[in-house]
N, C-alpha and C. Protein backbone atom coordinates (compact mmCIF):
# COMPACT_ATOMS: atom_id res chain seq x y z
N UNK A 1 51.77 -3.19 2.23
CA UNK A 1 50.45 -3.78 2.21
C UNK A 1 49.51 -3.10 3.21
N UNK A 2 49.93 -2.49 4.33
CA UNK A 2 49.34 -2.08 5.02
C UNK A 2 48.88 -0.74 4.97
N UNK A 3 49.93 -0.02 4.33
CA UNK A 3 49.15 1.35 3.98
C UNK A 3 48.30 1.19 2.71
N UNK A 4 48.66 0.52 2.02
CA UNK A 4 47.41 0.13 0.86
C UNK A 4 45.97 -0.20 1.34
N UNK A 5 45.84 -0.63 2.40
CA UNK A 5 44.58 -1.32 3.20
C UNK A 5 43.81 0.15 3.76
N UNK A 6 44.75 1.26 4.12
CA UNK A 6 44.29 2.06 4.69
C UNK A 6 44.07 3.61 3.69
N UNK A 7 44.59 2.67 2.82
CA UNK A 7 44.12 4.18 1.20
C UNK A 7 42.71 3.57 0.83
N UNK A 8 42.58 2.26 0.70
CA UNK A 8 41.51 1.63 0.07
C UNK A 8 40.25 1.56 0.58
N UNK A 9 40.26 1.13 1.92
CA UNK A 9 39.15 0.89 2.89
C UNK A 9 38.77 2.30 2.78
N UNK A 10 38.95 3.50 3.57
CA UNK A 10 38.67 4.69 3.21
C UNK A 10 37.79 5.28 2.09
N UNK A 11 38.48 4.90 0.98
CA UNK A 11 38.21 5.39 -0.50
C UNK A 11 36.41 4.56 -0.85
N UNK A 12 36.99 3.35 -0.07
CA UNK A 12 35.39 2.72 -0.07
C UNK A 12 34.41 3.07 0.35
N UNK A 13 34.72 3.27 1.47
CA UNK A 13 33.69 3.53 2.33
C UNK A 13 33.19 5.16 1.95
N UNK A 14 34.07 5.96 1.18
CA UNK A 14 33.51 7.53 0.68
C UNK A 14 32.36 6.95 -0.27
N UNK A 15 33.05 6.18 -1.68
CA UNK A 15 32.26 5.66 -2.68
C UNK A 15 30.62 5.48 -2.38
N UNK A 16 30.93 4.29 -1.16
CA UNK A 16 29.37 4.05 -0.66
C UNK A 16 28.82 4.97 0.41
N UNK A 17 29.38 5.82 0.55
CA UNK A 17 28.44 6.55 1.67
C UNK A 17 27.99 7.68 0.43
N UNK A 18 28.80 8.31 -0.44
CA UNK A 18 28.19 9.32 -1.70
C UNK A 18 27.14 8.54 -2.57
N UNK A 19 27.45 7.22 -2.86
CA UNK A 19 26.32 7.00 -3.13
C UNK A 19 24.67 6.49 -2.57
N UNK A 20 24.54 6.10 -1.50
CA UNK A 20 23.83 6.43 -0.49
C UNK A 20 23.51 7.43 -0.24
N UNK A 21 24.23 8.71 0.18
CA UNK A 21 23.45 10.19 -0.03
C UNK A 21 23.36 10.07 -1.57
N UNK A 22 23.78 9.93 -2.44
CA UNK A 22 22.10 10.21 -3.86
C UNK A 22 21.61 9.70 -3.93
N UNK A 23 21.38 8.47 -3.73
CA UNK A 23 20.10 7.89 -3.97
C UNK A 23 19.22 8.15 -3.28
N UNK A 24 19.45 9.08 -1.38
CA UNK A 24 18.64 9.36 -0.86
C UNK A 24 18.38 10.68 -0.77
N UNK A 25 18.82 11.72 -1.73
CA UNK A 25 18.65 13.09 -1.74
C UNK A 25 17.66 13.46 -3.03
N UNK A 26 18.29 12.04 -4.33
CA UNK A 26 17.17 12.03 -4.94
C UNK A 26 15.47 11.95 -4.74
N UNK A 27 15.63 10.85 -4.01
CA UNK A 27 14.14 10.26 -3.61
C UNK A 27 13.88 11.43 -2.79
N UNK A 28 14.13 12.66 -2.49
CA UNK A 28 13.20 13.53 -1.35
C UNK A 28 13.35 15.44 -2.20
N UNK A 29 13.73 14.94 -3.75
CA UNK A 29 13.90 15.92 -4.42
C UNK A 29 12.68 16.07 -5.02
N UNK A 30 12.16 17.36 -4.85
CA UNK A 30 10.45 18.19 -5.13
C UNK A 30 10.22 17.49 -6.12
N UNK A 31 9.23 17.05 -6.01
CA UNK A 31 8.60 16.61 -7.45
C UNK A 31 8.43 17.56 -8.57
N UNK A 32 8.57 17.47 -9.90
CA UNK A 32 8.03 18.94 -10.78
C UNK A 32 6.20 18.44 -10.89
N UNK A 33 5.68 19.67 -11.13
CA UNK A 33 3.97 19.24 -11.27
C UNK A 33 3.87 17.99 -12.38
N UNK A 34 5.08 18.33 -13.42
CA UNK A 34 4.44 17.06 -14.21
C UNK A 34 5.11 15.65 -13.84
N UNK A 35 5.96 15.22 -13.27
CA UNK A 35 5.66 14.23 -12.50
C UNK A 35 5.08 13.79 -11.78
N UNK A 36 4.41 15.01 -10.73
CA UNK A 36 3.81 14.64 -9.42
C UNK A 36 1.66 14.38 -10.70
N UNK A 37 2.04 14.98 -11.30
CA UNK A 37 0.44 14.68 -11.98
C UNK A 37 0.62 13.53 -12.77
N UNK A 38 1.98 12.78 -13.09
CA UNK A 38 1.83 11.34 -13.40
C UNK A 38 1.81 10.47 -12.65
N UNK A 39 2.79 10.69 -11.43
CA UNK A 39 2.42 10.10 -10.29
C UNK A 39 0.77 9.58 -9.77
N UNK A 40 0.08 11.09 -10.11
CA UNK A 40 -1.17 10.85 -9.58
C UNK A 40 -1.84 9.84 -10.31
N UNK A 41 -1.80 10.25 -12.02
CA UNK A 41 -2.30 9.30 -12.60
C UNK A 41 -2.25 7.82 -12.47
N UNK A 42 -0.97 7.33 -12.47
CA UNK A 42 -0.49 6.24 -11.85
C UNK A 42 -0.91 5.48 -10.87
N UNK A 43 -0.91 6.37 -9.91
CA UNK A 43 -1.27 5.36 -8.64
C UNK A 43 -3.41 5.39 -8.64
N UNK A 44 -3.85 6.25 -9.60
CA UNK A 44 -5.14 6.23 -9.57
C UNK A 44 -5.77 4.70 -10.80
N UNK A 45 -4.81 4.82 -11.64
CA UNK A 45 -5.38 3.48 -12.48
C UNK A 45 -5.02 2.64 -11.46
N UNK A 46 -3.34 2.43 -10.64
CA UNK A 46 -3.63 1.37 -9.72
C UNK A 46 -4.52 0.91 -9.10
N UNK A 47 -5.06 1.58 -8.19
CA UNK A 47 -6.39 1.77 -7.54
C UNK A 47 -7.67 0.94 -8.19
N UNK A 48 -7.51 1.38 -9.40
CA UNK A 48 -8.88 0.46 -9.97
C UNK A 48 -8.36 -0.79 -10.35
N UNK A 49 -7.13 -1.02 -11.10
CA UNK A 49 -6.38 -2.45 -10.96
C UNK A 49 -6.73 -3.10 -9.36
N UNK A 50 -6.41 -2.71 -8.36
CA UNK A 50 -6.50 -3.52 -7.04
C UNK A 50 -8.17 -3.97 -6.66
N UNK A 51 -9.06 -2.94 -7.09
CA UNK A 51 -10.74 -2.93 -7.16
C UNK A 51 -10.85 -3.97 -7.77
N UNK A 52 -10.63 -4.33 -9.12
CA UNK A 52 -10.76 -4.69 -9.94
C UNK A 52 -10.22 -6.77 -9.72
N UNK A 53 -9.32 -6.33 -9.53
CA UNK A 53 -8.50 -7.98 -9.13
C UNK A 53 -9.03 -8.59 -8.01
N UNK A 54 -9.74 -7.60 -6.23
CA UNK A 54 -10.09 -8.28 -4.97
C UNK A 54 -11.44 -8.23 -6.23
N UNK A 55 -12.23 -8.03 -6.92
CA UNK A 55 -13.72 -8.26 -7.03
C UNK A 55 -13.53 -9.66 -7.70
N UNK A 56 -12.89 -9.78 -8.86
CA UNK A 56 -12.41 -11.04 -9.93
C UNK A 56 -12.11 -12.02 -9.50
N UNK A 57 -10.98 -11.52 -8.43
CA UNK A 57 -9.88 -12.70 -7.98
C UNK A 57 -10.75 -13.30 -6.37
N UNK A 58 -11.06 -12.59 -5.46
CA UNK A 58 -11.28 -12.82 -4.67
C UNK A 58 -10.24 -12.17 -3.54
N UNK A 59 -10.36 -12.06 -2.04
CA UNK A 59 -9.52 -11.74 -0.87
C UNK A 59 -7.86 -11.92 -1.48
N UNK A 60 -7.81 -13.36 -1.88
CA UNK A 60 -6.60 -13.68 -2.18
C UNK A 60 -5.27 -12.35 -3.40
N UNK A 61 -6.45 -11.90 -3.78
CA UNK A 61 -5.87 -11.08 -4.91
C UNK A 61 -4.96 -9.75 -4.13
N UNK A 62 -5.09 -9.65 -2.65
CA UNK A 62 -4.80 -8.90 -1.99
C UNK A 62 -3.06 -8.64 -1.41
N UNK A 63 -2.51 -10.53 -1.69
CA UNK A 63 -1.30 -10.52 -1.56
C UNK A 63 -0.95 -9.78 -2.20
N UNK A 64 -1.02 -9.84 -3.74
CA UNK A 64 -0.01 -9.00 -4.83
C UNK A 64 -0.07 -8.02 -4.98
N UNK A 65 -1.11 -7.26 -3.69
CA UNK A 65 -0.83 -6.08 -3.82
C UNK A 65 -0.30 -5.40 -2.70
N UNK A 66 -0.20 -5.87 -1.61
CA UNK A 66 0.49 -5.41 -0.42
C UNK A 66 1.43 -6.22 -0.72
N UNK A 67 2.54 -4.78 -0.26
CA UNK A 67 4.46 -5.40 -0.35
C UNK A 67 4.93 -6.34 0.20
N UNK A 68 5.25 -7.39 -0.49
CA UNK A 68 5.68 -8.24 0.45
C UNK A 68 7.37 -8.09 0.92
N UNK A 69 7.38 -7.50 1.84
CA UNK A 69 8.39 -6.74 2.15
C UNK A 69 8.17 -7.15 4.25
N UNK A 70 9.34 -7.45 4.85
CA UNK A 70 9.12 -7.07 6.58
C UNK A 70 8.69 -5.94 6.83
N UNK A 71 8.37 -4.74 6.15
CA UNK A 71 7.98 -3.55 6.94
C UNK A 71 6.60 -2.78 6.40
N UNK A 72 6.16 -4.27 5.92
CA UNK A 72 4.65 -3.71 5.33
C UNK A 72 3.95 -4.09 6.71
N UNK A 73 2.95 -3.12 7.52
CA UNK A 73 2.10 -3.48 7.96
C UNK A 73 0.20 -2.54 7.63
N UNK A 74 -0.42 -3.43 8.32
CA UNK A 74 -1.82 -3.27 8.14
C UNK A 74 -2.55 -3.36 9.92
N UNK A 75 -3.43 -1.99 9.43
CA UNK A 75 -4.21 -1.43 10.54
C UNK A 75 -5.73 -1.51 10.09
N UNK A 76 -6.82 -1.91 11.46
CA UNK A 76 -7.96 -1.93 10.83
C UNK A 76 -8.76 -1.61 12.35
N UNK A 77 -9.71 -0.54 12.04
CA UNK A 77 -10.55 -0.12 13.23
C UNK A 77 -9.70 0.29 14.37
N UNK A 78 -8.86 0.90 14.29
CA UNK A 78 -7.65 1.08 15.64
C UNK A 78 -6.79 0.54 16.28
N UNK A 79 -6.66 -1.14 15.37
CA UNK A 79 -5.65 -2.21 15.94
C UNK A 79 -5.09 -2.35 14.68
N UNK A 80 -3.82 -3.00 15.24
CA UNK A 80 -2.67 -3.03 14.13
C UNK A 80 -2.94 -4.75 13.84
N UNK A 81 -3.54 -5.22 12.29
CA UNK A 81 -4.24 -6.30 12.27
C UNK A 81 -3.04 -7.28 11.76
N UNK A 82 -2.01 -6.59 10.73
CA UNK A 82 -0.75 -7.21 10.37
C UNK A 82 0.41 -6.37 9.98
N UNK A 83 1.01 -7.21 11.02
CA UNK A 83 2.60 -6.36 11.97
C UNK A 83 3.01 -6.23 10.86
N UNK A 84 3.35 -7.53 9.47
CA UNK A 84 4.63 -7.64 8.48
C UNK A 84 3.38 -8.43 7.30
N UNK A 85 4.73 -8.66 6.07
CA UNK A 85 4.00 -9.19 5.23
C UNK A 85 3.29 -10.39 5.81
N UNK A 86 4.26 -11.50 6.30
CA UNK A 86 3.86 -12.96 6.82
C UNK A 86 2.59 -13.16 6.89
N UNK A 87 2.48 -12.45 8.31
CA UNK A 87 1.26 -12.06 9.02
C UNK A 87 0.03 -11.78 7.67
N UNK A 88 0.46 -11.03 6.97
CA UNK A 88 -0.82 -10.50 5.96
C UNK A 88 -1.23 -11.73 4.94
N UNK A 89 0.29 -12.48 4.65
CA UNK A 89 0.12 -13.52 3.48
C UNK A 89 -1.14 -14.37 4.50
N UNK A 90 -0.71 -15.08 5.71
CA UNK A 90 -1.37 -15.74 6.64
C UNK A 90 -2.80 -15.39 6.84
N UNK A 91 -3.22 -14.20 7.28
CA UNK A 91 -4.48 -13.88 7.26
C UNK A 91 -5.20 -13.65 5.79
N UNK A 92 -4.62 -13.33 4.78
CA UNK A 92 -5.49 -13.57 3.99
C UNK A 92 -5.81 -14.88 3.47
N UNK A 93 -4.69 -15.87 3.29
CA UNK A 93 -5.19 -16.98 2.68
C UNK A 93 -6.39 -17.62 3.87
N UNK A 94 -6.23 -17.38 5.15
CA UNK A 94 -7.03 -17.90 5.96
C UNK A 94 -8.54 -16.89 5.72
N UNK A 95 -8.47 -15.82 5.68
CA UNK A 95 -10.09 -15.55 5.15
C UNK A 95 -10.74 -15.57 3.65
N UNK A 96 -9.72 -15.63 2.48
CA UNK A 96 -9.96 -16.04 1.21
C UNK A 96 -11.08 -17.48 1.94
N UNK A 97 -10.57 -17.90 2.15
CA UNK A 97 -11.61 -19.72 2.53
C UNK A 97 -12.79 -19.58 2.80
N UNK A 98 -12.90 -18.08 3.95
CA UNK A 98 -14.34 -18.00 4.27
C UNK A 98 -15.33 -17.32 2.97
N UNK A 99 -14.56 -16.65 2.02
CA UNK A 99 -15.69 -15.97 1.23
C UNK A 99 -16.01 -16.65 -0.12
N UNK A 100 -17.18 -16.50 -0.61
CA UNK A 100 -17.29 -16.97 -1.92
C UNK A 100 -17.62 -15.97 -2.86
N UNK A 101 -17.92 -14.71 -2.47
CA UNK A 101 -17.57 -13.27 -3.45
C UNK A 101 -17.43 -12.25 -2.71
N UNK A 102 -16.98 -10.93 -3.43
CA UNK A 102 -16.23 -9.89 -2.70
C UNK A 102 -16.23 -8.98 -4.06
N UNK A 103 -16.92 -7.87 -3.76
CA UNK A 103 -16.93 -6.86 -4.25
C UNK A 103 -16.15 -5.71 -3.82
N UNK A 104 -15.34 -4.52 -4.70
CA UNK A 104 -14.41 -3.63 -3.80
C UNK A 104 -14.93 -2.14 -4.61
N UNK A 105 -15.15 -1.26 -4.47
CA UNK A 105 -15.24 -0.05 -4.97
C UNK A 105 -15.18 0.68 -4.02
N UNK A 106 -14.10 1.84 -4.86
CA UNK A 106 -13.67 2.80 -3.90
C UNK A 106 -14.86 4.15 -4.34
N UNK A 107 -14.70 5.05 -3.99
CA UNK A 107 -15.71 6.08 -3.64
C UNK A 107 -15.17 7.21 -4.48
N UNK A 108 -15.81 7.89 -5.14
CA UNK A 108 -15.70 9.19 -5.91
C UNK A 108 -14.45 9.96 -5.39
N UNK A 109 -14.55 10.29 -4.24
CA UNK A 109 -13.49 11.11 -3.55
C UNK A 109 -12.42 10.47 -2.95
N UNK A 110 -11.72 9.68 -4.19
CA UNK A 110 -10.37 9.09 -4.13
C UNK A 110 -9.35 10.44 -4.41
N UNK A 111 -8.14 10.08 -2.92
CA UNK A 111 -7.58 10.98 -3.46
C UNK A 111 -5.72 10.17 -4.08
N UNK A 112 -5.21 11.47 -4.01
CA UNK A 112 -3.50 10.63 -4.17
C UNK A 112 -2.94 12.09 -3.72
N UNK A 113 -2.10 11.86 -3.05
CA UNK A 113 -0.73 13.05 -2.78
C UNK A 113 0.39 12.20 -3.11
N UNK A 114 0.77 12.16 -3.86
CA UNK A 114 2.54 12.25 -4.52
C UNK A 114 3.57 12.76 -3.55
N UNK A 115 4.17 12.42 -2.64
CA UNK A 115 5.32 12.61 -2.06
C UNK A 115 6.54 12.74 -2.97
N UNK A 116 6.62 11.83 -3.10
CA UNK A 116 8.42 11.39 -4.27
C UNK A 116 7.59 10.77 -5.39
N UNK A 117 8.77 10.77 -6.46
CA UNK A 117 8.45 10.10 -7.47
C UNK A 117 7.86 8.25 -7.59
N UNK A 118 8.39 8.14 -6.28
CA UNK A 118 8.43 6.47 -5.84
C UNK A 118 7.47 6.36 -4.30
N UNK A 119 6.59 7.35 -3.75
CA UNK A 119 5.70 6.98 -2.59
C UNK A 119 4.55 8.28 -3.09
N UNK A 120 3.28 7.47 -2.86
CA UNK A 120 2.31 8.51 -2.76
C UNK A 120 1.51 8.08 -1.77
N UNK A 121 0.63 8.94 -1.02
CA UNK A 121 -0.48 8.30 0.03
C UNK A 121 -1.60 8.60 -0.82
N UNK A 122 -2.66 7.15 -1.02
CA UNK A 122 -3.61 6.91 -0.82
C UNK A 122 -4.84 7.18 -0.14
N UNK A 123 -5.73 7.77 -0.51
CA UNK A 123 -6.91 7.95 0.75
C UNK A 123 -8.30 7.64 0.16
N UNK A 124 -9.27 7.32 0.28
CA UNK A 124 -10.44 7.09 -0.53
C UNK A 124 -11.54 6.33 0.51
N UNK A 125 -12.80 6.70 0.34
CA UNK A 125 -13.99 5.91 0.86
C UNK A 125 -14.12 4.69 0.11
N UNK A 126 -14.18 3.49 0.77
CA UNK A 126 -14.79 2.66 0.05
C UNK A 126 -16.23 1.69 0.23
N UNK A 127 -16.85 1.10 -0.27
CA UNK A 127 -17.68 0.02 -0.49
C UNK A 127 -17.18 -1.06 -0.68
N UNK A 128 -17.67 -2.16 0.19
CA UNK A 128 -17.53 -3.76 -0.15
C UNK A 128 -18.97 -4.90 -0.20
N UNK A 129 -18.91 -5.68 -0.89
CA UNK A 129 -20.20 -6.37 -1.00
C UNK A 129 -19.43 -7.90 -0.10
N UNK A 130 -19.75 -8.44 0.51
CA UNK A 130 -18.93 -9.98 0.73
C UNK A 130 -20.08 -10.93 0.86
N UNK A 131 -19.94 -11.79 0.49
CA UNK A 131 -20.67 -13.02 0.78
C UNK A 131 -19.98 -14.10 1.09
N UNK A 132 -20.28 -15.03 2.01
CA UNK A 132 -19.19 -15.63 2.76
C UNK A 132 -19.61 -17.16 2.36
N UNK A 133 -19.42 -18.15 2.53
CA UNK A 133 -19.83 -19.56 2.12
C UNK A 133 -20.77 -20.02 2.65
N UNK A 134 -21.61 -19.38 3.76
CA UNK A 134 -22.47 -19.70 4.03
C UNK A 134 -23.60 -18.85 3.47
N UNK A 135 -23.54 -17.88 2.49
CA UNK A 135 -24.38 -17.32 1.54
C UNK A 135 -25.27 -15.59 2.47
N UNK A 136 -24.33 -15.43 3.64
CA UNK A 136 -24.50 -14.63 4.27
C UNK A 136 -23.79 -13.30 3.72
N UNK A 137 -24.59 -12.19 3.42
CA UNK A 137 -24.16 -11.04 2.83
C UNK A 137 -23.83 -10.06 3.90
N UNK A 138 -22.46 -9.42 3.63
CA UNK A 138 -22.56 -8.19 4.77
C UNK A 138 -22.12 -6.72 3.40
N UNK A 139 -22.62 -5.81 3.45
CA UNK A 139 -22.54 -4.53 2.62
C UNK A 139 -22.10 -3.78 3.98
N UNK A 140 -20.38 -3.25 3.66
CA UNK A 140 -19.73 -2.01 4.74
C UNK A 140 -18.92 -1.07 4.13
N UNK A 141 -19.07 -0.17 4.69
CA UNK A 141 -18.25 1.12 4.17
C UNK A 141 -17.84 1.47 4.50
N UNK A 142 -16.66 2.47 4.27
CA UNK A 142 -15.83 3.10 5.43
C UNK A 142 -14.41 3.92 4.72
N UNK A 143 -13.60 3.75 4.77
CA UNK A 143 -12.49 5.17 4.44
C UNK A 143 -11.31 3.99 4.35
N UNK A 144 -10.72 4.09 3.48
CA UNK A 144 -9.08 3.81 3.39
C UNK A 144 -7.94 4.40 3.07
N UNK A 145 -7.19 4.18 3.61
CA UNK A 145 -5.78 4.73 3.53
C UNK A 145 -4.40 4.16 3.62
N UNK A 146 -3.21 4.42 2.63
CA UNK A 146 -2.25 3.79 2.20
C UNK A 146 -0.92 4.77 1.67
N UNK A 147 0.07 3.72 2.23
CA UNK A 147 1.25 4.77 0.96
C UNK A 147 1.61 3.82 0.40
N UNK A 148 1.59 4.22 -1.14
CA UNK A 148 1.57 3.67 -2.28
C UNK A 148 2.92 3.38 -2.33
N UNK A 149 3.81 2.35 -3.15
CA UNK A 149 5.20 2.65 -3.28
C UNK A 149 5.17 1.83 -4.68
N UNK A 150 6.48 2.58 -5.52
CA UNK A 150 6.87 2.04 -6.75
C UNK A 150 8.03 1.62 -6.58
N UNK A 151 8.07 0.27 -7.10
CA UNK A 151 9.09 -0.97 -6.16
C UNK A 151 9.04 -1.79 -7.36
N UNK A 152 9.94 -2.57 -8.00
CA UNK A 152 9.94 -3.23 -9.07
C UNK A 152 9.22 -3.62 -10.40
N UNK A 153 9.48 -2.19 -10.53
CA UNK A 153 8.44 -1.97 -11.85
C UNK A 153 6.82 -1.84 -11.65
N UNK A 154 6.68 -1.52 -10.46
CA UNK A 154 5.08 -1.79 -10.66
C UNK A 154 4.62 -1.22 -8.95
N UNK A 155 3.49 -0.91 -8.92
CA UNK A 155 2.84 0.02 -7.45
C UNK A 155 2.37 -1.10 -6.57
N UNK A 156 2.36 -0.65 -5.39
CA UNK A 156 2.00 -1.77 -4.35
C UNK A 156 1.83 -1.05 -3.43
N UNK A 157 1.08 -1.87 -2.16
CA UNK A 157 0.45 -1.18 -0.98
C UNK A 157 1.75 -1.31 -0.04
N UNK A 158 2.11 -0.40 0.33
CA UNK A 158 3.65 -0.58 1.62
C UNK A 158 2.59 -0.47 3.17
N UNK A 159 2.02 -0.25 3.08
CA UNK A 159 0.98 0.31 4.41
C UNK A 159 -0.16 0.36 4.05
N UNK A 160 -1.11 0.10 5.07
CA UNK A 160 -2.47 0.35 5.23
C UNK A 160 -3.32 0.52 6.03
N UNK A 161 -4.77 1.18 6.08
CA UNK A 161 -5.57 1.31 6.99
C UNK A 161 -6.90 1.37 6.88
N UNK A 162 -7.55 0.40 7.13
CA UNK A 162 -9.38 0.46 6.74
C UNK A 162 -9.89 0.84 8.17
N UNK A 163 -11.00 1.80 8.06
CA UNK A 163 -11.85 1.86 8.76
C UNK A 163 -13.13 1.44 8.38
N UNK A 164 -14.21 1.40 9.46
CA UNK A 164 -15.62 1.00 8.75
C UNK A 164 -16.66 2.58 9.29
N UNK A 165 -17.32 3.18 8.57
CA UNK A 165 -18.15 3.52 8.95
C UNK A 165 -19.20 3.34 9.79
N UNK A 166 -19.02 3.71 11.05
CA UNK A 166 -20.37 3.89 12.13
C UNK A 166 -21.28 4.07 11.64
N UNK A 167 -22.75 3.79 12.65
CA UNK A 167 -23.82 3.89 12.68
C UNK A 167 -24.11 6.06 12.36
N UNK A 168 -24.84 6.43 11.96
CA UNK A 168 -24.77 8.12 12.26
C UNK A 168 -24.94 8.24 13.79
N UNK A 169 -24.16 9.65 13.93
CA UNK A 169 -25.16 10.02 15.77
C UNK A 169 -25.94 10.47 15.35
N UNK A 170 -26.30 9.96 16.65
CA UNK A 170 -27.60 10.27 17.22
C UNK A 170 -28.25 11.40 17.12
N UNK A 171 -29.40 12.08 17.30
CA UNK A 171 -29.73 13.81 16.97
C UNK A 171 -30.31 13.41 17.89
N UNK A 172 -29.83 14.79 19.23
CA UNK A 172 -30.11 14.96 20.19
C UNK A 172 -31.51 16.61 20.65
């Protein structure tokens, strides 16, 4: 019984460590152009799906698109605004309350880089319209950025980062 324990355990532990290296040699195997240009396609209709749902749906529409996963976080203006999903579910349902519309359009010069077949980064200018419940409008713009991930059938934000566009400088 005991040398049986020590043929077996072994044999296991090869099984799962070979398969663990493929599944992770796959995911970092070159994309061919015509994947990496469906890729692109892909994560670019996403893009207008997510536009499309924060304008319709409101803030709230924002869960289903950031991963709800522990190692999703979100950055905004140089601070890290949400560490994990929690944090993100939490702050959005708490500012969904303040708005009563929300406009999202991203900017002509959306881009996508395709990493793997399953992560691409995100980058694009965007526009937002908000109006908040007290009927106060703010119009801001600014640059976003993300890596995209394909995760159960379907694309989602794993990371993120909004900036807002400054005032111009000054001409001196």
């Amino acid at each position: 019984m005991r040398t049986w324990r020590w043929v077996v355990l072994p044999a296991v532990v090869l099984l799962v460590a070979c398969g663990s290296h493929h599944d992770l040699s796959s995911a970092s195997q070159p994309l061919t152009p015509e994947r990496a240009a469906e890729v692109e396609r892909d994560v670019r209709a996403y893009t207008g799906i997510v536009a499309r749902d924060v304008t319709q749906e409101g803030p709230s529409a924002w869960r289903k698109h950031f991963a709800d996963a522990p190692d999703f976080f979100m950055a905004s203006e140089g601070r890290l605004v949400f560490p994990n999903s929690a944090a993100a579910t939490a702050g959005i349902q708490q500012f969904a309350g303040t708005i009563k519309h929300i406009e999202l359009q991203w900017g002509q010069d959306l881009r996508v880089d395709p990493l793997t077949s399953k992560f691409a980064v995100v980058a694009a200018p965007w526009h937002e319209i908000r109006i908040d419940n007290g009927g106060n409008r703010v119009d801001e713009s600014g640059y976003f950025t993300a890596i995209a991930e394909y995760k159960n059938g379907r694309w989602q934000l794993r990371d993120a980062h909004w900036s807002v566009a400054g005032p111009p400088p000054a001409i001196q």
